[in-house]
Protein backbone atom coordinates (compact mmCIF):
# COMPACT_ATOMS: atom_id res chain seq x y z
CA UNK A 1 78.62 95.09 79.39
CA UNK A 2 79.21 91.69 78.99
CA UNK A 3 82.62 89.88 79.43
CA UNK A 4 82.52 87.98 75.82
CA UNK A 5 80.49 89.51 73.10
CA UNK A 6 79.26 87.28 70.47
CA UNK A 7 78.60 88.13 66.83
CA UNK A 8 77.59 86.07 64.13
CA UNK A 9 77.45 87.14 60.32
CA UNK A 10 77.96 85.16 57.01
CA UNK A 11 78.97 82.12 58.50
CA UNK A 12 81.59 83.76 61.34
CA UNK A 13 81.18 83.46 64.74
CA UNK A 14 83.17 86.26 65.81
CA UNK A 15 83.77 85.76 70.07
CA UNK A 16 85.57 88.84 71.68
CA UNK A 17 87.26 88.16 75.32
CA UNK A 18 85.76 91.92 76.36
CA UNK A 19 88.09 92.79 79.94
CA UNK A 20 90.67 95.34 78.40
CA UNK A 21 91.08 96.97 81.86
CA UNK A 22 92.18 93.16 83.25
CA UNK A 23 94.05 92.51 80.16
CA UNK A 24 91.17 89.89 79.19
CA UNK A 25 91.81 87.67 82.18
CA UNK A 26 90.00 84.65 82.30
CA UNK A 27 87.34 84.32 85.00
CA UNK A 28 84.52 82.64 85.42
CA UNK A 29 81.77 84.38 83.45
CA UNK A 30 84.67 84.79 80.81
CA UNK A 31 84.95 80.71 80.81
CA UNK A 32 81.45 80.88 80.86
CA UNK A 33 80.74 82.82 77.76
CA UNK A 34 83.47 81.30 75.77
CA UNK A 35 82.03 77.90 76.27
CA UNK A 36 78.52 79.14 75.27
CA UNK A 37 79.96 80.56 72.16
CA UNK A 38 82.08 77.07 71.68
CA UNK A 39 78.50 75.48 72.47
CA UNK A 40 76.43 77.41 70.25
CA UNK A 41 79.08 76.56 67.24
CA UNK A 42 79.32 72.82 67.52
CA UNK A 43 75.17 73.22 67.42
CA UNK A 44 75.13 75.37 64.36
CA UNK A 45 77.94 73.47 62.60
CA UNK A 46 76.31 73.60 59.09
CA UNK A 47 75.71 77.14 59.39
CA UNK A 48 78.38 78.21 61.65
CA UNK A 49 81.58 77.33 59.26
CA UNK A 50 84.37 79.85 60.99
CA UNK A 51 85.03 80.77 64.55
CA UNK A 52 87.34 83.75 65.31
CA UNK A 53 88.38 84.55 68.62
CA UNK A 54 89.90 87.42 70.10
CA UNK A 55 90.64 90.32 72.42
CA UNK A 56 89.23 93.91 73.32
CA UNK A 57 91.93 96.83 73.52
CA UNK A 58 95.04 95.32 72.50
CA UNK A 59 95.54 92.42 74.88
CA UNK A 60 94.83 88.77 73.26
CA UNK A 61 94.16 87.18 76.83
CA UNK A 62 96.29 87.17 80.07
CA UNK A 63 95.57 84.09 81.46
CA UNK A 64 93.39 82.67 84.11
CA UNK A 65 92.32 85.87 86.69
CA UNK A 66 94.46 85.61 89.52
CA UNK A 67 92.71 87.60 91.75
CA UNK A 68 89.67 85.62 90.98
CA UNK A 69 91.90 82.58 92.14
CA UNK A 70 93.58 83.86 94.96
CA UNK A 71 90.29 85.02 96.44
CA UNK A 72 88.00 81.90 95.49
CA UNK A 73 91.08 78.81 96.48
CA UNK A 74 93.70 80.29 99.14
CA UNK A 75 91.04 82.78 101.39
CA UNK A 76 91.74 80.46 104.80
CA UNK A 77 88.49 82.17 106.01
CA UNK A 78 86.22 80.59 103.58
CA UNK A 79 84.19 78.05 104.29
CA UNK A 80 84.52 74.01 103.35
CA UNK A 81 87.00 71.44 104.83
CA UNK A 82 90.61 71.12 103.21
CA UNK A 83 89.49 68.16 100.83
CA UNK A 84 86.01 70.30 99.48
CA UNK A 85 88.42 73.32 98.42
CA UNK A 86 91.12 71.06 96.48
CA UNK A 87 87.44 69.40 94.75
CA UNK A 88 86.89 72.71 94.16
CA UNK A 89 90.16 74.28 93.03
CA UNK A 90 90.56 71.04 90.82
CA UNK A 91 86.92 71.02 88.98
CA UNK A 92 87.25 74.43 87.84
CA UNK A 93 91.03 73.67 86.38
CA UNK A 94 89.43 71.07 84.57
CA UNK A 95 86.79 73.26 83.32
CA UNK A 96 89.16 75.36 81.70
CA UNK A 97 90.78 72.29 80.31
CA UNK A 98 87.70 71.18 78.74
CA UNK A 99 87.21 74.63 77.65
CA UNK A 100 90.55 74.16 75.43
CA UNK A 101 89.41 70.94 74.57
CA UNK A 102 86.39 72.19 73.32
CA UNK A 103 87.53 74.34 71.23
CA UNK A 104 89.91 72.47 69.30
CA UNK A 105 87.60 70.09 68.96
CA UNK A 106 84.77 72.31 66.93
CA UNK A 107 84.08 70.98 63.29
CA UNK A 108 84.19 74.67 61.92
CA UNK A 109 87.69 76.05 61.71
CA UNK A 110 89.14 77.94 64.79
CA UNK A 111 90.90 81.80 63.88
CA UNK A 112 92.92 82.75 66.71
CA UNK A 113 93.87 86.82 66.74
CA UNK A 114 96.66 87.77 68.85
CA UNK A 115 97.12 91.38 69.64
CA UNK A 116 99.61 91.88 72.39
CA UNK A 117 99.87 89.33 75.67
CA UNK A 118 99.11 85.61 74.97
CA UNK A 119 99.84 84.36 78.40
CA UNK A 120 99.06 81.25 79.94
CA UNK A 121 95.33 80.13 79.32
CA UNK A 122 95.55 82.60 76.71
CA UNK A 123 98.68 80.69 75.21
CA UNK A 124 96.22 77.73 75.35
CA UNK A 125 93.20 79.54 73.60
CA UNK A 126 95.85 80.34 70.55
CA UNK A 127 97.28 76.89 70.80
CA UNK A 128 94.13 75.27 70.48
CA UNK A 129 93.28 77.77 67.32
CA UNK A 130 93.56 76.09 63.88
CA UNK A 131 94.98 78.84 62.22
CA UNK A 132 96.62 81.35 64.82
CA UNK A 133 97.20 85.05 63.36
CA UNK A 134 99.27 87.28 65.61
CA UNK A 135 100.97 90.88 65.39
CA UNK A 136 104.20 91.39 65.78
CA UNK A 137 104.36 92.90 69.07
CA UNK A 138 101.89 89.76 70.16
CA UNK A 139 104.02 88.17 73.07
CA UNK A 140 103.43 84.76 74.51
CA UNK A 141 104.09 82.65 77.59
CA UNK A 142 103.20 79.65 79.82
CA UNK A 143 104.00 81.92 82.56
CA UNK A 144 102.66 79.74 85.46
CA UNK A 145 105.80 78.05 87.48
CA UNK A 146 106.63 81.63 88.04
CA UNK A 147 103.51 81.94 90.36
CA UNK A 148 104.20 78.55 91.72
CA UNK A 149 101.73 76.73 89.73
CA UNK A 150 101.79 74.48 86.42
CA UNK A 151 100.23 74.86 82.87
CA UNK A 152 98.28 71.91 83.99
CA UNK A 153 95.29 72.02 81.77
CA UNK A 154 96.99 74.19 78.90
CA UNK A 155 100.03 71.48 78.54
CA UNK A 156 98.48 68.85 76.17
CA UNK A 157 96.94 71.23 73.86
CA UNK A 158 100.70 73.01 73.30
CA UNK A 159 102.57 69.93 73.49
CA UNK A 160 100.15 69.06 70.45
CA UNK A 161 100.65 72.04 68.50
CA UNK A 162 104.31 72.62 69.31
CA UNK A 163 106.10 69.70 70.80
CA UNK A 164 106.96 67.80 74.15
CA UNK A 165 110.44 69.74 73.58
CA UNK A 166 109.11 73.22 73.09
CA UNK A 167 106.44 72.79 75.84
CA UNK A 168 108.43 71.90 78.64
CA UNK A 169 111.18 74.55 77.42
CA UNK A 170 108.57 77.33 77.85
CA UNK A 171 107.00 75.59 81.01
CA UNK A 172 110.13 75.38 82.88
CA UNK A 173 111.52 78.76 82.02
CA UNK A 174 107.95 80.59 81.63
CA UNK A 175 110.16 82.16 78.49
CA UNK A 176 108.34 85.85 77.08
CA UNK A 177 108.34 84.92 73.64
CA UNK A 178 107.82 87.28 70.62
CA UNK A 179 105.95 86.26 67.36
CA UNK A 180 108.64 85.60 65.44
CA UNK A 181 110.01 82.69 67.78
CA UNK A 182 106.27 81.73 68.26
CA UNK A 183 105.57 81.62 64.49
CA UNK A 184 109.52 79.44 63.89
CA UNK A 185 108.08 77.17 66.76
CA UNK A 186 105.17 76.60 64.77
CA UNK A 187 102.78 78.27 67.33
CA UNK A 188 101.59 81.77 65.04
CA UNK A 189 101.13 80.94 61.25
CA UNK A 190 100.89 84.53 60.23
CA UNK A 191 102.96 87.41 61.67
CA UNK A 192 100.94 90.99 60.31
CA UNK A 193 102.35 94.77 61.11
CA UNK A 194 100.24 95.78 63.80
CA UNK A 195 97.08 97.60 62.96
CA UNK A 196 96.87 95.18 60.09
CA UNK A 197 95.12 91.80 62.35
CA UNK A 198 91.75 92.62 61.46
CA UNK A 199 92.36 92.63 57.63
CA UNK A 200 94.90 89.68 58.27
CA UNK A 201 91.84 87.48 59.94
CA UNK A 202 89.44 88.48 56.98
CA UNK A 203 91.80 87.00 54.27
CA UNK A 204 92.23 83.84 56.15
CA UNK A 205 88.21 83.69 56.85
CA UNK A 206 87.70 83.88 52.90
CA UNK A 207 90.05 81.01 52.14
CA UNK A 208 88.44 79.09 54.64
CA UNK A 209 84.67 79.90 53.43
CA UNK A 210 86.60 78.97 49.79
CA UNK A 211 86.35 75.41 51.48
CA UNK A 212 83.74 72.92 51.81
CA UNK A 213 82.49 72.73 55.18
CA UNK A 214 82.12 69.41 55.51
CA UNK A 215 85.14 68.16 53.93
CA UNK A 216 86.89 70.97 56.58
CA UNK A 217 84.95 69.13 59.54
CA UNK A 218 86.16 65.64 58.35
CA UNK A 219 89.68 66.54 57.76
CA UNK A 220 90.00 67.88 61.88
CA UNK A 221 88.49 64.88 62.79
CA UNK A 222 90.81 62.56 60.78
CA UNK A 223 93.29 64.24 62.76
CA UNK A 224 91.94 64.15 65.97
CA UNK A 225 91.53 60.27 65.35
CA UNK A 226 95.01 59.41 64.17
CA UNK A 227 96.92 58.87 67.29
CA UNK A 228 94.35 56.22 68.11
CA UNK A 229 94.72 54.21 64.75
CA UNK A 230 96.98 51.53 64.61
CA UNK A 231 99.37 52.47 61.98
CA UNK A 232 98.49 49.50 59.74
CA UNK A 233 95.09 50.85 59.45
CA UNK A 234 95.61 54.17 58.86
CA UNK A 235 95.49 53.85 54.99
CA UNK A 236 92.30 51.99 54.77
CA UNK A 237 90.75 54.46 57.42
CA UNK A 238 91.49 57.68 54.68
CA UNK A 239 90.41 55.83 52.16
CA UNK A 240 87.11 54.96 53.67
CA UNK A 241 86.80 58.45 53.76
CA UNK A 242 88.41 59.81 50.78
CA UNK A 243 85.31 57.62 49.05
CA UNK A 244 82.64 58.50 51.25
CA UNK A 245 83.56 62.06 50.63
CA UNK A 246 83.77 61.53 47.12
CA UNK A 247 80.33 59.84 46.16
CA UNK A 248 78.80 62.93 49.04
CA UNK A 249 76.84 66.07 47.93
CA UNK A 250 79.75 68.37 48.40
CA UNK A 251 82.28 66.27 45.72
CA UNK A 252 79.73 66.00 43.30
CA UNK A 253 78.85 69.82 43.55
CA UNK A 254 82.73 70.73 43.49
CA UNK A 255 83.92 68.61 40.78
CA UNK A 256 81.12 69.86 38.37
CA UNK A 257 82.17 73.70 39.58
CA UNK A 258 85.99 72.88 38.11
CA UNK A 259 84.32 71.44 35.00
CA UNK A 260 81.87 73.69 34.43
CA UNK A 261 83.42 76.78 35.88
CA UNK A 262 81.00 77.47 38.04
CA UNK A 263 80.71 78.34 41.59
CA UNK A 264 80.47 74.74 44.18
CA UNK A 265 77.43 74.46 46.30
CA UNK A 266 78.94 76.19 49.60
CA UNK A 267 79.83 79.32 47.67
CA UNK A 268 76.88 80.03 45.96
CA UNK A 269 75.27 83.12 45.80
């Protein structure tokens, strides 16, 4: 069976991590499927207008598979000369950076579903979420400097969603944190009984399809933008596109809804 199953229905993209007996550990074909699935969204962006992702059996994701690494980077018998193994080690790191990356970056809005361990790349995967849901026995950690390594590719995308503070706090200590300090940290946005995640997800999905798509999409960018605008040019930048939003198909169809009390274009039928 394959690592990451993939379903799409009524505008969801639902992407399970699918290794309950390795806790959902990231390896390669893992990577792999996750950034066909974050591929095959940012294709079908007009069509595609929610991503959820989550785990198999209880376990969110437990980080990169360290087995995986152990055997692929630190085997002394394998072949390739001291610099071709660092390459090596250091372009698959960045693959799972650009994984992250990826997936923050997706113009359809990112559902994060945390059952049980969130731990290291899978403490990036719910960072990187734009709305992360989590039960409460969920537990998280950037649990890396205890196995001599460093949340290298993991760090920017927490540092944006939590803080420099908070990030190098849980980096330094590689702290187990519950959901309740995740959600006061500003990591979890939703804290559900357990059992309850699925029907938890399913609300937030309908306020999100309650949205216009596009105006969704142009509101992540904006905010992807804004630490590259020069602050005297931020308010002529929204307003550029507070007007070209306005005079677009989707402002014209939701305005006349609220007038006419009718449904807008992208809930239709």
């Amino acid at each position: 069976m394959s690592a990451v199953l993939v379903e799409e229905a009524g505008g969801v993209l639902t992407v399970t991590i699918n290794r309950p007996d390795q806790r959902n550990a990231l390896s390669q074909e893992v990577v792999g499927g996750i950034a066909e699935a974050i591929e095959t969204a940012r294709r079908a962006a007009g069509r595609i207008r929610v991503f959820v992702l989550r785990g198999a059996g209880g376990t969110f994701c437990a980080g990169g598979d360290l087995k995986e690494f152990k055997a692929m980077f630190q085997d002394d018998r394998a072949s390739g000369s001291q610099p071709e193994r660092l390459a090596e080690a250091a372009q698959i790191n960045r693959a799972g950076g650009e994984l992250f990356a990826g997936l923050a970056a997706l113009p359809c809005v990112v559902i994060a579903a945390v059952d049980g361990a969130a731990v290291g790349g899978g403490f990036g995967l719910a960072a990187a979420a734009d709305i992360t849901v989590a039960t409460r026995s969920a537990r998280f950690s950037m649990s890396e400097t205890r196995l001599g390594l460093l949340p290298a590719q993991i760090t920017p995308i927490v540092a944006a969603r939590v803080g420099t503070h908070h990030t190098r706090r849980l980096s330094v200590t590689a702290a187990r944190i519950g959901a309740d300090e995740a959600f006061r940290i500003g990591l979890v946005d939703q804290i559900v009984d357990d059992g309850a995640l699925g029907e938890a997800v399913q609300s937030q999905v309908g306020q999100v399809l309650a949205c216009a798509p596009q105006a969704n999409a142009a509101v992540k960018r904006f905010l992807a933008e804004l630490p590259d605008i020069p602050e005297e040019a931020v308010r002529d930048h929204a307003a550029g596109l507070f007007a070209e939003a306005m005079r677009g198909e989707e402002a014209r169809s939701g305005l006349r809804a609220f007038i006419e009390g009718t449904a807008p274009m992208w809930r239709a039928g």
